[in-house]
N, C-alpha and C. Protein backbone atom coordinates (compact mmCIF):
# COMPACT_ATOMS: atom_id res chain seq x y z
N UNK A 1 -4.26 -15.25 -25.46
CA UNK A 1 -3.52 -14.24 -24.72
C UNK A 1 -4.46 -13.35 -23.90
N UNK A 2 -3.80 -13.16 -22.91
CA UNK A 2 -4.61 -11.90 -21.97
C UNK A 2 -4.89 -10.36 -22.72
N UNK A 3 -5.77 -9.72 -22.56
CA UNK A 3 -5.92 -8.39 -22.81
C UNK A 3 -5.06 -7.81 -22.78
N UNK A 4 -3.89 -7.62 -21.45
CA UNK A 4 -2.81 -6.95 -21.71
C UNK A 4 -1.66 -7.30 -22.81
N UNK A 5 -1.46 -8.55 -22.78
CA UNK A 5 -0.45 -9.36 -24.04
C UNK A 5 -1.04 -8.74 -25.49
N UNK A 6 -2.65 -8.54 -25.49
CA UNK A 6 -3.14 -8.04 -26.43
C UNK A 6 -2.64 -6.79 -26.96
N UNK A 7 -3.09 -5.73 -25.90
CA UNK A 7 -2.57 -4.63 -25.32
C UNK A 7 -1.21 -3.88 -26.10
N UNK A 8 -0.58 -4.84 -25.30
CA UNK A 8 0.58 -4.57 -25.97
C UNK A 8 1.75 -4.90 -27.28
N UNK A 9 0.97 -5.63 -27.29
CA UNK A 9 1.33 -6.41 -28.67
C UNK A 9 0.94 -5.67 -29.73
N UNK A 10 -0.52 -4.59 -29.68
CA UNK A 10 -1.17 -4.09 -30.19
C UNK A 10 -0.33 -2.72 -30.51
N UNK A 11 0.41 -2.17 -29.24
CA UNK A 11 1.05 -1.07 -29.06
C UNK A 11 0.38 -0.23 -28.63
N UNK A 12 -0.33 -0.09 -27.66
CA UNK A 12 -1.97 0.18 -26.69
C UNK A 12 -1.09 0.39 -25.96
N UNK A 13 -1.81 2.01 -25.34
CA UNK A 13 -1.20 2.18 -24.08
C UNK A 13 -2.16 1.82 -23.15
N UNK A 14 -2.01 1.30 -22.44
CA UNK A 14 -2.73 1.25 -20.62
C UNK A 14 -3.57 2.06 -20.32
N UNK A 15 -5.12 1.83 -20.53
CA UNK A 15 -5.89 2.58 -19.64
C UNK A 15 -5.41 3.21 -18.28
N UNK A 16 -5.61 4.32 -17.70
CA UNK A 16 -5.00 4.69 -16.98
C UNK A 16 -5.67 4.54 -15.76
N UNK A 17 -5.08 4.30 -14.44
CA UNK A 17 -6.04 3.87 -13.64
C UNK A 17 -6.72 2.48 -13.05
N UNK A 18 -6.63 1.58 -14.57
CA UNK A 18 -7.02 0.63 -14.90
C UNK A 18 -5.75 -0.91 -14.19
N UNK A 19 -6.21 -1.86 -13.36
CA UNK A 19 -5.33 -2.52 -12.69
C UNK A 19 -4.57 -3.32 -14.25
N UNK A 20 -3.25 -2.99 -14.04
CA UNK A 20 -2.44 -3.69 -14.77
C UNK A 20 -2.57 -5.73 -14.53
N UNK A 21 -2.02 -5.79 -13.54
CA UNK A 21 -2.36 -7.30 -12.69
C UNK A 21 -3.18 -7.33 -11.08
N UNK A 22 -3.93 -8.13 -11.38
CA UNK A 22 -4.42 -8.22 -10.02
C UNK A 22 -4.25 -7.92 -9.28
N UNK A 23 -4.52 -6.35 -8.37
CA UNK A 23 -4.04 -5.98 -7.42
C UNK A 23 -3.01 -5.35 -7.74
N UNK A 24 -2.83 -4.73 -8.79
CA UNK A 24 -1.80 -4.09 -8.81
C UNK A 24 -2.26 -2.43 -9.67
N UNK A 25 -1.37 -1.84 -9.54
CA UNK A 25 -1.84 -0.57 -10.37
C UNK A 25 -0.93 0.37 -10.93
N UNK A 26 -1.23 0.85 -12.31
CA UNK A 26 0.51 1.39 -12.88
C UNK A 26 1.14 2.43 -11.87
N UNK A 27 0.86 2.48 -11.11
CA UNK A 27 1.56 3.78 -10.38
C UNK A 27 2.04 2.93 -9.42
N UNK A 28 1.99 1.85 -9.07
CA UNK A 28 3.04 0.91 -7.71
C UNK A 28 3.46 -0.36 -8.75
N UNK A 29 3.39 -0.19 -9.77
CA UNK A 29 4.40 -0.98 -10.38
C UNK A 29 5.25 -0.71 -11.68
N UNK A 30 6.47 -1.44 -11.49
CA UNK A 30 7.26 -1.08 -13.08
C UNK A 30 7.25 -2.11 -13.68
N UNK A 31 6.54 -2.34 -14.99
CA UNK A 31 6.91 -3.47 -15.89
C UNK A 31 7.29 -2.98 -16.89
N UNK A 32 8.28 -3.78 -17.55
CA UNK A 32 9.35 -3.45 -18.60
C UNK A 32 8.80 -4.55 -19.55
N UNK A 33 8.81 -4.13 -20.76
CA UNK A 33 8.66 -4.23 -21.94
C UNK A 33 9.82 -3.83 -22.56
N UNK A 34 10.76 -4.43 -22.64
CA UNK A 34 12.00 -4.57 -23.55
C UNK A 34 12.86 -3.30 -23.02
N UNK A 35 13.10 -2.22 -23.86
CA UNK A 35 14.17 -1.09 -23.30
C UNK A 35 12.93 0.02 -22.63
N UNK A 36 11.55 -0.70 -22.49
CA UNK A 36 10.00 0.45 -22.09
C UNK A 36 9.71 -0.04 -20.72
N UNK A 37 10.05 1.14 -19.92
CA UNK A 37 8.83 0.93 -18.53
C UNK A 37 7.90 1.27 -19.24
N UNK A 38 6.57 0.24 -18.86
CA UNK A 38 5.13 0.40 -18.29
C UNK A 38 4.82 1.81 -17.51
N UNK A 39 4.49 3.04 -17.88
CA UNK A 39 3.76 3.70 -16.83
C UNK A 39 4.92 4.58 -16.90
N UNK A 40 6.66 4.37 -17.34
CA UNK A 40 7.74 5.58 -17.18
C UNK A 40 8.23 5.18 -15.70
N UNK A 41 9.32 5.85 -15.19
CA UNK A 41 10.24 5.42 -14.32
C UNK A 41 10.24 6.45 -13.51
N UNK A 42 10.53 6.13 -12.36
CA UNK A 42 10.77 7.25 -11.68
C UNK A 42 11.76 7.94 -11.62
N UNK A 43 12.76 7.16 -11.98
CA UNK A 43 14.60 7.42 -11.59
C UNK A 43 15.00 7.52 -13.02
N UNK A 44 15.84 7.76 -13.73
CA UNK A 44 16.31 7.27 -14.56
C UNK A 44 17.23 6.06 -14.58
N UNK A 45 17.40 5.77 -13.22
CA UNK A 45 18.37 4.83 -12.94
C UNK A 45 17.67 3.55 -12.13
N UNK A 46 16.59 3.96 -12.25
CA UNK A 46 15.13 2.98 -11.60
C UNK A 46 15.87 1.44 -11.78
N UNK A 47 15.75 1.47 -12.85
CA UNK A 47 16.59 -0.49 -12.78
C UNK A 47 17.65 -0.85 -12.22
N UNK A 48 18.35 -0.04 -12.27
CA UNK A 48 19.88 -0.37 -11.68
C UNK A 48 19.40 -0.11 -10.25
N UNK A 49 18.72 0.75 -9.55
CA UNK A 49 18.15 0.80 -7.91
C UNK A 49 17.75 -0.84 -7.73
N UNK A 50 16.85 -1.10 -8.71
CA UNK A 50 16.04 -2.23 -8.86
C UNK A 50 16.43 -3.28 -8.29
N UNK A 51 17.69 -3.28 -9.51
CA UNK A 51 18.51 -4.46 -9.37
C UNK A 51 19.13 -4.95 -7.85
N UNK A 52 20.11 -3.18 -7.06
CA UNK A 52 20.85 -3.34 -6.34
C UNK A 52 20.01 -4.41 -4.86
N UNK A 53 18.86 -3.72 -4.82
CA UNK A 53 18.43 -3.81 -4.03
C UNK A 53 17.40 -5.16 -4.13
N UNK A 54 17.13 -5.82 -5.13
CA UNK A 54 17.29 -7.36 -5.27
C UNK A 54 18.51 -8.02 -4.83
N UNK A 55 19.42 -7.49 -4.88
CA UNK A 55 20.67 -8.40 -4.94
C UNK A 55 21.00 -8.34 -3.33
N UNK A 56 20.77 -6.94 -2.63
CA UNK A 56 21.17 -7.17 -1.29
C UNK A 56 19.79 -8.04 -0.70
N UNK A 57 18.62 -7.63 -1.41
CA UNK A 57 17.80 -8.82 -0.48
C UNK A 57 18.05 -10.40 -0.33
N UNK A 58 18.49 -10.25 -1.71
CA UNK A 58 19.01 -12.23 -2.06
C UNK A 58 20.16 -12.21 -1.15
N UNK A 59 20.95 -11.33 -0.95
CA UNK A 59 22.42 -11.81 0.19
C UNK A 59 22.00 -12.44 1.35
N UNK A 60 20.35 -11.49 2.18
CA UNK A 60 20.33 -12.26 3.18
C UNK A 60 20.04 -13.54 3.34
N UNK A 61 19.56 -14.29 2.22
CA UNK A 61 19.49 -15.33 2.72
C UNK A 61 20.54 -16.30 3.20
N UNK A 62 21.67 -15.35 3.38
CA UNK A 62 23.61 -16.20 3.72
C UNK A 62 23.01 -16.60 5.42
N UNK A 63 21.74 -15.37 6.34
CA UNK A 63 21.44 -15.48 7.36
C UNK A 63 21.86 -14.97 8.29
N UNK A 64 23.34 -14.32 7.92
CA UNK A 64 23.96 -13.52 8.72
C UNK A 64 24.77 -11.88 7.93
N UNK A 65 24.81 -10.75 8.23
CA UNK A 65 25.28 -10.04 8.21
C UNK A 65 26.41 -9.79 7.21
N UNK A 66 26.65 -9.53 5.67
CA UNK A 66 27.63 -9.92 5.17
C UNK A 66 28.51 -8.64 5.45
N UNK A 67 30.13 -8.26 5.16
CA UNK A 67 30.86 -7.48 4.78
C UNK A 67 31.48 -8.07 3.78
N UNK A 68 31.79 -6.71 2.93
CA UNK A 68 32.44 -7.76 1.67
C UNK A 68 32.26 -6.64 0.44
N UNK A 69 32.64 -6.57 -0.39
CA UNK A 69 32.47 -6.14 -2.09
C UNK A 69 32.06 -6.98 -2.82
N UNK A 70 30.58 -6.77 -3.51
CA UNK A 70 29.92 -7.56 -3.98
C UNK A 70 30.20 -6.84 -5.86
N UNK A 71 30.90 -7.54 -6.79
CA UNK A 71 30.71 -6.83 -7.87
C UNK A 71 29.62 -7.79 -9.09
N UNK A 72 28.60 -7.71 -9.52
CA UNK A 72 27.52 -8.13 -10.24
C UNK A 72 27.44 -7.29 -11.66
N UNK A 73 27.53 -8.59 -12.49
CA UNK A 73 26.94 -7.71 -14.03
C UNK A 73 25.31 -8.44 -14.32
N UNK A 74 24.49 -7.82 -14.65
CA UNK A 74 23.55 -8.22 -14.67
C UNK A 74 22.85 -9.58 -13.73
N UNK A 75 22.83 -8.99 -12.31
CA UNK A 75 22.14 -10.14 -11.31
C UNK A 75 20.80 -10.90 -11.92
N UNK A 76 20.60 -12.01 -11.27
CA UNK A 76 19.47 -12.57 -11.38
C UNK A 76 18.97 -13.03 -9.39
N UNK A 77 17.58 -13.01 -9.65
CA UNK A 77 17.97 -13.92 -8.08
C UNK A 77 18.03 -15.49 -7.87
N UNK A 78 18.08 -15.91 -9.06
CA UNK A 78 18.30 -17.27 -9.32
C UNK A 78 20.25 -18.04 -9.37
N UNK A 79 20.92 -16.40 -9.87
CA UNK A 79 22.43 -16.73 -10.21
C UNK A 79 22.65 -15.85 -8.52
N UNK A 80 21.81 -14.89 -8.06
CA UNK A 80 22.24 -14.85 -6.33
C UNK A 80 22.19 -15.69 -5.31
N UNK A 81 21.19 -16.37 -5.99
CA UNK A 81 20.80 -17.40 -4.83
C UNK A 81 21.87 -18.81 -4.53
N UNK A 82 22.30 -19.09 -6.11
CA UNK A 82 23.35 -19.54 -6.46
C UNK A 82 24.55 -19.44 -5.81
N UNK A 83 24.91 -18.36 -5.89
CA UNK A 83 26.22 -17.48 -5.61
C UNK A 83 26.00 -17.79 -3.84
N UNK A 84 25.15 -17.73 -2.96
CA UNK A 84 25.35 -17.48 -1.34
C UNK A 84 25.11 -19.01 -1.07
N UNK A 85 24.43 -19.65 -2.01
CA UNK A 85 24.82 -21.13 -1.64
C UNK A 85 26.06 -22.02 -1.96
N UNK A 86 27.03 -21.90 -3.04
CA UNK A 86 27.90 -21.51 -2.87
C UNK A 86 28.98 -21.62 -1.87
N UNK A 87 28.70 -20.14 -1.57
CA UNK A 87 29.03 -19.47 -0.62
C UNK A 87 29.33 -20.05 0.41
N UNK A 88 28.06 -20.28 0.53
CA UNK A 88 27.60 -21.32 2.21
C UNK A 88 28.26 -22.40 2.48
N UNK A 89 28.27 -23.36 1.10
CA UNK A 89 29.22 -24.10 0.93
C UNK A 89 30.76 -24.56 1.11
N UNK A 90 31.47 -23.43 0.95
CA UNK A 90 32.95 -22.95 1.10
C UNK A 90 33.48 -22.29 2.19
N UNK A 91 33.33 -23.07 3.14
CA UNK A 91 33.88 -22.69 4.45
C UNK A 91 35.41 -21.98 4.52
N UNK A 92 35.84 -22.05 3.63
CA UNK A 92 37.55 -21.71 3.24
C UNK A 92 37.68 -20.30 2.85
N UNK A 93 35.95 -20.03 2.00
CA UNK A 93 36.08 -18.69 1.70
C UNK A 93 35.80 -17.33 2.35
N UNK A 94 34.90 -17.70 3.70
CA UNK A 94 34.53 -16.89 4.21
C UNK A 94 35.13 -16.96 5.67
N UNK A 95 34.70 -16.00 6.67
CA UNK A 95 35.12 -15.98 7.98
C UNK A 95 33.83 -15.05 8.57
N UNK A 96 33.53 -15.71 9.70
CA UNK A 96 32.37 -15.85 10.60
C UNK A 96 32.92 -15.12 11.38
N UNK A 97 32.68 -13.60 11.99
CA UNK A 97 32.52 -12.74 12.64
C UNK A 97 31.69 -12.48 13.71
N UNK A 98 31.84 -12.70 15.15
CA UNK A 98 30.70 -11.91 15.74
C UNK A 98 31.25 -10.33 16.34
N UNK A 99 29.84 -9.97 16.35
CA UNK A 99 29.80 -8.72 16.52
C UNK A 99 29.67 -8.07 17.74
């Protein structure tokens, strides 16, 4: 295992300062460790921002502009990516708009 797997396994907090992953550093990143940010959150609602805004990035790959109500319980971008291919698929379900 890596130092950090060590780390934390150990229940070690993070040198501070110290690059978490390559190029990376606890203050520009959140890693979660079960119900634990790495480093504390900014938001209290930090994951759910997280999430939303994974989920609208995965929409674009539809390529065009969606409107619509998107309702998601726990996204992945693997079950989004899913979902707009799909999508893409089902010409019946959607309607192509220009603007």
């Amino acid at each position: 295992p890596t130092d950090l797997t060590r780390d934390i396994q150990a229940g070690m907090a993070h040198p501070p300062g110290e690059p978490i992953l390559r190029g990376v550093r606890p203050g520009r990143a959140a890693i979660q460790l079960g119900p634990w940010v790495l480093g504390g959150a900014r938001f209290p609602d930090e994951r759910v921002r997280h999430n939303a805004l994974d989920l609208l990035g995965d929409l674009t790959l539809a390529g065009h502009p969606l409107v619509g109500r998107i309702v998601a319980h726990r996204p992945t971008h693997k079950l989004t990516y899913a979902f707009v291919a799909t999508l893409m698929r089902s010409p019946d379900a959607w309607v192509f708009c220009e603007s």
